[in-house]
C-alpha atoms as a PDB file:
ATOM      1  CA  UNK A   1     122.955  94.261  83.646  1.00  0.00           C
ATOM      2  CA  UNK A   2     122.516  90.522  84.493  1.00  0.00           C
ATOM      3  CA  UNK A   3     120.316  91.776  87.380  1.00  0.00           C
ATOM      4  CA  UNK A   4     118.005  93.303  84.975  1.00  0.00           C
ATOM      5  CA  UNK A   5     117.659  91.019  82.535  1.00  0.00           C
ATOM      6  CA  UNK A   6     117.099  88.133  85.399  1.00  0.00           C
ATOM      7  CA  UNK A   7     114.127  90.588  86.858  1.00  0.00           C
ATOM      8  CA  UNK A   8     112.684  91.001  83.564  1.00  0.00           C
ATOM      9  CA  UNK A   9     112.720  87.399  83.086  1.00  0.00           C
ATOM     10  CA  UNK A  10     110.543  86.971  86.809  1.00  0.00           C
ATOM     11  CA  UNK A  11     108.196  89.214  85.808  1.00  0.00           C
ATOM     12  CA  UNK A  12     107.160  87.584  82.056  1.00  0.00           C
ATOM     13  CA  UNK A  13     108.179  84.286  82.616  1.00  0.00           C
ATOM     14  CA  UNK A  14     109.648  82.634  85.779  1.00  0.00           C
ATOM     15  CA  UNK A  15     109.683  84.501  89.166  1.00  0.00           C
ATOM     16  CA  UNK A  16     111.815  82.652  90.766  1.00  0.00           C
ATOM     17  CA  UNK A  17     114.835  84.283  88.649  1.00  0.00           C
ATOM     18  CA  UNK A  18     114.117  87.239  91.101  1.00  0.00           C
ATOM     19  CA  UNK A  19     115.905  85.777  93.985  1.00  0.00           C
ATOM     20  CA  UNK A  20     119.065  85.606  91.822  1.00  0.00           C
ATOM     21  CA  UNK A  21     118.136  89.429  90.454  1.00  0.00           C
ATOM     22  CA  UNK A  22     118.019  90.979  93.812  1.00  0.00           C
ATOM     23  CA  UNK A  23     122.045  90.353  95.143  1.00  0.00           C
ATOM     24  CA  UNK A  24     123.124  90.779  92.056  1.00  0.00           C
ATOM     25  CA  UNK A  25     121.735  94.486  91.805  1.00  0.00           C
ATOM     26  CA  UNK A  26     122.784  94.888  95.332  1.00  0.00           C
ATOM     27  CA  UNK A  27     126.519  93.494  94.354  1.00  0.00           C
ATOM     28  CA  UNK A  28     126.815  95.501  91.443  1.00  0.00           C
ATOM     29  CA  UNK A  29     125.110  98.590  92.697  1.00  0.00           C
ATOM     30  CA  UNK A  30     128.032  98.103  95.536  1.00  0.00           C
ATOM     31  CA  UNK A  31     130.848  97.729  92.941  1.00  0.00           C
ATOM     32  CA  UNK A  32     129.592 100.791  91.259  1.00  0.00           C
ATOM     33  CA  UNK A  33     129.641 103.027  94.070  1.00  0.00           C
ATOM     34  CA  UNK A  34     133.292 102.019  95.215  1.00  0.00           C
ATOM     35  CA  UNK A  35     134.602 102.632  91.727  1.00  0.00           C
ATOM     36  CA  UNK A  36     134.594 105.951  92.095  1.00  0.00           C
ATOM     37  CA  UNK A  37     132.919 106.869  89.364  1.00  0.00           C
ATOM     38  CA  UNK A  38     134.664 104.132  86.997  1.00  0.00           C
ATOM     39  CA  UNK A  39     132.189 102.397  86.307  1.00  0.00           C
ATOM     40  CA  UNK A  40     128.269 102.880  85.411  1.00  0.00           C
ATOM     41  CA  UNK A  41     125.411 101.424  85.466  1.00  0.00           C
ATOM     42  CA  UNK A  42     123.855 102.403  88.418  1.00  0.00           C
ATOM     43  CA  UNK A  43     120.498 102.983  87.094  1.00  0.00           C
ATOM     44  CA  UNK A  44     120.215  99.425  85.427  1.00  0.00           C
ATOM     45  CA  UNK A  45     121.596  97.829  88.225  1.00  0.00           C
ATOM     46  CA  UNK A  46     118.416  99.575  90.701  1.00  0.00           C
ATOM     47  CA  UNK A  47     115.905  99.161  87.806  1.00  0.00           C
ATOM     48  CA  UNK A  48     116.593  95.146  88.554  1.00  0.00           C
ATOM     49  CA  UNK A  49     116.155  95.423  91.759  1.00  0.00           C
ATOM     50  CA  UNK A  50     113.129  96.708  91.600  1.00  0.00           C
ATOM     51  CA  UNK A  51     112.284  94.375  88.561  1.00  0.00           C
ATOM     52  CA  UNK A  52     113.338  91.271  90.691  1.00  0.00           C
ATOM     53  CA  UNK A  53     111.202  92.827  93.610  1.00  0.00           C
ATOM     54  CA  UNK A  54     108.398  93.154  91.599  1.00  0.00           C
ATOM     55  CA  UNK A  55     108.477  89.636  90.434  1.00  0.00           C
ATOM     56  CA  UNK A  56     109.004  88.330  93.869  1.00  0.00           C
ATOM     57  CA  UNK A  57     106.288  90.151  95.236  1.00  0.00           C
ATOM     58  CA  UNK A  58     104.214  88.690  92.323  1.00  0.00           C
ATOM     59  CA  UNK A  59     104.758  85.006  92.972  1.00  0.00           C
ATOM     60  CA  UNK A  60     104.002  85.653  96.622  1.00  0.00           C
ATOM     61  CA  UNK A  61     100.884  86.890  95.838  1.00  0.00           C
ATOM     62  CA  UNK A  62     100.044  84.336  93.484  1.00  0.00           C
ATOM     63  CA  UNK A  63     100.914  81.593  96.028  1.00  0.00           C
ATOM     64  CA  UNK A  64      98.861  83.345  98.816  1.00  0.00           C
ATOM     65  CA  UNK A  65      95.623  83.691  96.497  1.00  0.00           C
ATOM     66  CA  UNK A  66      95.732  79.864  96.002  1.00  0.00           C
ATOM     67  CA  UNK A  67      96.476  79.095  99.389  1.00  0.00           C
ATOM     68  CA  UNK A  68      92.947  81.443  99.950  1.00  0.00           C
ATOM     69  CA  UNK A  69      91.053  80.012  97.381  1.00  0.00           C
ATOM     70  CA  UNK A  70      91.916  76.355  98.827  1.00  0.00           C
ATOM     71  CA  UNK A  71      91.605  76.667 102.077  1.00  0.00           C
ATOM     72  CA  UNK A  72      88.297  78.998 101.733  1.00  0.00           C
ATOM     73  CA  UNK A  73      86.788  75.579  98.703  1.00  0.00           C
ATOM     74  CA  UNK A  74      87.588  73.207 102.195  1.00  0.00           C
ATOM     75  CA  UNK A  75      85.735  75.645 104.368  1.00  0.00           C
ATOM     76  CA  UNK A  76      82.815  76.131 102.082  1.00  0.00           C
ATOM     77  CA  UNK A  77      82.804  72.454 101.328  1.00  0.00           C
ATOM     78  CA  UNK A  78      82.362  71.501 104.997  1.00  0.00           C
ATOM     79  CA  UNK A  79      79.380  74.092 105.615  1.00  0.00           C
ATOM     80  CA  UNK A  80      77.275  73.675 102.772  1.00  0.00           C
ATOM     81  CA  UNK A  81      75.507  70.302 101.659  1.00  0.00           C
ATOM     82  CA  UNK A  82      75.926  68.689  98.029  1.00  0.00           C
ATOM     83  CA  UNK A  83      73.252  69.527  95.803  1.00  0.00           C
ATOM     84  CA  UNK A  84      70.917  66.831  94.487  1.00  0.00           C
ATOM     85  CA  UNK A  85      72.334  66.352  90.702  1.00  0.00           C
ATOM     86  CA  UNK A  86      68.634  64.318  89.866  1.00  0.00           C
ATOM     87  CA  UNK A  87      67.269  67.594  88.413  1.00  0.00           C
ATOM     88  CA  UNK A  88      69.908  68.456  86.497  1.00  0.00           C
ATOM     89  CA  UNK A  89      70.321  64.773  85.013  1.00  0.00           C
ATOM     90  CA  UNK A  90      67.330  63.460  84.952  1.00  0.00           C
ATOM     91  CA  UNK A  91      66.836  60.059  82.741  1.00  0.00           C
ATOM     92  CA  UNK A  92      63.667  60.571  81.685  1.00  0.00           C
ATOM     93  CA  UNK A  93      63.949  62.378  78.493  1.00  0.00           C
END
């Protein structure tokens, strides 16, 4: 259940919770399946996996898109010239 609730959490809130939902679905999902039939909760247990995955994946994402949009503002920075701000501020109103 923790494994769940922790990929929940990286999805709304704080991805990084994720990296603690993903072993812990794996453990439990483990535990289950040696019990014999004992215990349950298979179905949460893979439904945070996939919720930790999903906020994982989401973070990485996000941290690739700025790493694009920063290095592509240096790039674009480099090839284009400032534009002259006179026109737009001129003091002669």
């Amino acid at each position: 259940m923790w494994s769940l609730v922790l990929g929940i959490v990286s999805i709304v809130m704080c991805p990084l919770t994720g990296l603690v939902g993903i072993p812990l679905g794996v453990s439990a999902r483990r535990k289950i399946r040696e019990s014999n039939g004992q215990e349950t909760g298979d179905g949460l247990a893979l439904a945070g996996i996939i919720t930790s995955v999903v906020g994982v994946v989401v973070i990485g994402l996000f941290v690739m898109l700025i790493a694009a949009v920063t290095f592509l503002g240096e790039s674009a920075e480099q090839r284009f010239e400032p534009v002259d701000d006179s026109f737009f501020f001129d003091d002669g109103f």
